[in-house]
C-alpha atoms as a PDB file:
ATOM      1  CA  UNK A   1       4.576  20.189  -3.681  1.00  0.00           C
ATOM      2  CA  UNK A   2       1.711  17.640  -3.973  1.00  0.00           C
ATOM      3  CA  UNK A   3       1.835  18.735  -8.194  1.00  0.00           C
ATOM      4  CA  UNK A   4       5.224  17.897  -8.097  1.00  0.00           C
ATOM      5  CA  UNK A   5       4.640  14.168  -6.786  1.00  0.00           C
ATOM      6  CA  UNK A   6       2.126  13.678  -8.880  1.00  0.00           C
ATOM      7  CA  UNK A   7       4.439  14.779 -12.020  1.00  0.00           C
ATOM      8  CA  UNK A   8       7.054  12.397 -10.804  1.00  0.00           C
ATOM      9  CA  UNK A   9       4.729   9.699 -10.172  1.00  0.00           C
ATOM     10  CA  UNK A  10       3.123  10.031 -13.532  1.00  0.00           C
ATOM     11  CA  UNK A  11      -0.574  10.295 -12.502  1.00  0.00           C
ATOM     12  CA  UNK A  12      -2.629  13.482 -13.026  1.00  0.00           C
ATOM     13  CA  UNK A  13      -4.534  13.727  -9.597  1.00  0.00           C
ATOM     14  CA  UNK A  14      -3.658  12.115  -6.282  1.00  0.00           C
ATOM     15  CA  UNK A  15      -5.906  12.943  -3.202  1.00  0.00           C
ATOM     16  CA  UNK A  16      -4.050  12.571   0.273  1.00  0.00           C
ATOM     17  CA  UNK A  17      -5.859   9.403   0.764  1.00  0.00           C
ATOM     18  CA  UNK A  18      -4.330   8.263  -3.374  1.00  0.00           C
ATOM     19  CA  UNK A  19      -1.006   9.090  -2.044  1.00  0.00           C
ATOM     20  CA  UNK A  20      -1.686   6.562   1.006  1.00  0.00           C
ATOM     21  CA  UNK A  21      -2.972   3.698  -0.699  1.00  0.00           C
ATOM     22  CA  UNK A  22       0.010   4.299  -3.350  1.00  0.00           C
ATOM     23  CA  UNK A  23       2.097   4.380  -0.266  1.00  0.00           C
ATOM     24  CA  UNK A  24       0.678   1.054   1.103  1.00  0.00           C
ATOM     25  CA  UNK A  25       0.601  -0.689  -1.923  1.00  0.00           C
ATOM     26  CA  UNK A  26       4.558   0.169  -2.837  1.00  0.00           C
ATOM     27  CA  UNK A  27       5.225  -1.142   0.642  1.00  0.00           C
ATOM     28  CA  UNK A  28       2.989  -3.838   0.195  1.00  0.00           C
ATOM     29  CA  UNK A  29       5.076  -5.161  -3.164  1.00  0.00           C
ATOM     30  CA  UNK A  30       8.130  -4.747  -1.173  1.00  0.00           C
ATOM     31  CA  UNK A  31       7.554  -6.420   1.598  1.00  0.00           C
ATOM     32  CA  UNK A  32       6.395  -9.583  -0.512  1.00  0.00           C
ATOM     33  CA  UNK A  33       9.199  -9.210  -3.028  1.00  0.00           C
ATOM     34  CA  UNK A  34      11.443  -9.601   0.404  1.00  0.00           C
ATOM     35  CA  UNK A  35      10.220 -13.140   0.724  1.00  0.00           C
ATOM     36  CA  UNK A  36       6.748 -11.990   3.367  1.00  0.00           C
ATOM     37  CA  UNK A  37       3.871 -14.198   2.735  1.00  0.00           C
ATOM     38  CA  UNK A  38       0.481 -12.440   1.829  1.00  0.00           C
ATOM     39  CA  UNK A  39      -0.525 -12.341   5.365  1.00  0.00           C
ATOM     40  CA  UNK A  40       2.457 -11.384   7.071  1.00  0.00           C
ATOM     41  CA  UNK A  41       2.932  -8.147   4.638  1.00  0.00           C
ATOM     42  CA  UNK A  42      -0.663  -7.195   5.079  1.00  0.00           C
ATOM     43  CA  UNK A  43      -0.079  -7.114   8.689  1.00  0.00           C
ATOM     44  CA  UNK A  44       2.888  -5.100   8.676  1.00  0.00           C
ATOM     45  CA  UNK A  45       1.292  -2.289   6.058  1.00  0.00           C
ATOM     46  CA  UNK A  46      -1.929  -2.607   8.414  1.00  0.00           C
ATOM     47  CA  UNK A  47       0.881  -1.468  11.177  1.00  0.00           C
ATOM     48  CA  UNK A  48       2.752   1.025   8.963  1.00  0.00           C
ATOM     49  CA  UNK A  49      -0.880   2.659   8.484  1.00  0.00           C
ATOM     50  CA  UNK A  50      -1.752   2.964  11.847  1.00  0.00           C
ATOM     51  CA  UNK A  51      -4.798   0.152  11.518  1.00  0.00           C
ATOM     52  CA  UNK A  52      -5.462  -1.884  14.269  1.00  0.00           C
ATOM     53  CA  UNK A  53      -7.325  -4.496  12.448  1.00  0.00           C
ATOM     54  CA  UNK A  54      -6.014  -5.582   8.581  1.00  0.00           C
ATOM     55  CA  UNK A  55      -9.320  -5.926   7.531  1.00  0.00           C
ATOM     56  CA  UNK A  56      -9.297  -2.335   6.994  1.00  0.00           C
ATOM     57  CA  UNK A  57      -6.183  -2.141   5.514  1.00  0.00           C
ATOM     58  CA  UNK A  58      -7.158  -5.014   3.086  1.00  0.00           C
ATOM     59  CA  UNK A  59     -10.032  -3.539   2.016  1.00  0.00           C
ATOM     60  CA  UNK A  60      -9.116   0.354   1.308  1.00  0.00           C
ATOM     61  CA  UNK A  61      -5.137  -0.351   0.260  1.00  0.00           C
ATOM     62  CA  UNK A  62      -4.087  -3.793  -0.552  1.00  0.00           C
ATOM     63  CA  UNK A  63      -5.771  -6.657  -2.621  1.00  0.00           C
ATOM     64  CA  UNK A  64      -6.119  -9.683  -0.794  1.00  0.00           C
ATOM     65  CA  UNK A  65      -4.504 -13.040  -1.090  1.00  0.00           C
ATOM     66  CA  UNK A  66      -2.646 -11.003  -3.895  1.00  0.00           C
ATOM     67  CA  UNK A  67      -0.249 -14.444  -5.109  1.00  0.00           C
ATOM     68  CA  UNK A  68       3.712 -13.486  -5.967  1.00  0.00           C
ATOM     69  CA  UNK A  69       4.603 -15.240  -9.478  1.00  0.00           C
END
C-alpha cells in the first residue's frame, strides 16, 4: 500500500513520519489558500496533528510565517 502512495505521489521513499509532514503541509496550503492567516492555519494543522503546542508543529511540518502571494 505505502509503494502505491508513494507512486501516486511521485516521490521514491516516504517514511510514516514523510507521509505526515506531506499531510500537514497539503493541509497547511489549504487552509491558507481558504483565506486563514499564517497563524490561524498553523494552529489548526497543530490541532489536526494532535500537538498541543504549534511550536512543534512549526518546527517538524510547516515553515513559519510562510507569506501567501
Amino acid at each position: 500500500m505505502r509503494a502505491e502512495i508513494r507512486r501516486a505521489l511521485g516521490v521514491e521513499s516516504l517514511s510514516s513520519h514523510g507521509f505526515r509532514k506531506l499531510n500537514a503541509q497539503a493541509l497547511y496550503a489549504a487552509l491558507c489558500a481558504q483565506g486563514l492567516d499564517d497563524e490561524a492555519a498553523r494552529l489548526e494543522v497543530a490541532r489536526h496533528l494532535g500537538h498541543n503546542r504549534v511550536p512543534v508543529t512549526v518546527q517538524s511540518y510547516v515553515e513559519a510565517n510562510r507569506q501567501r502571494g
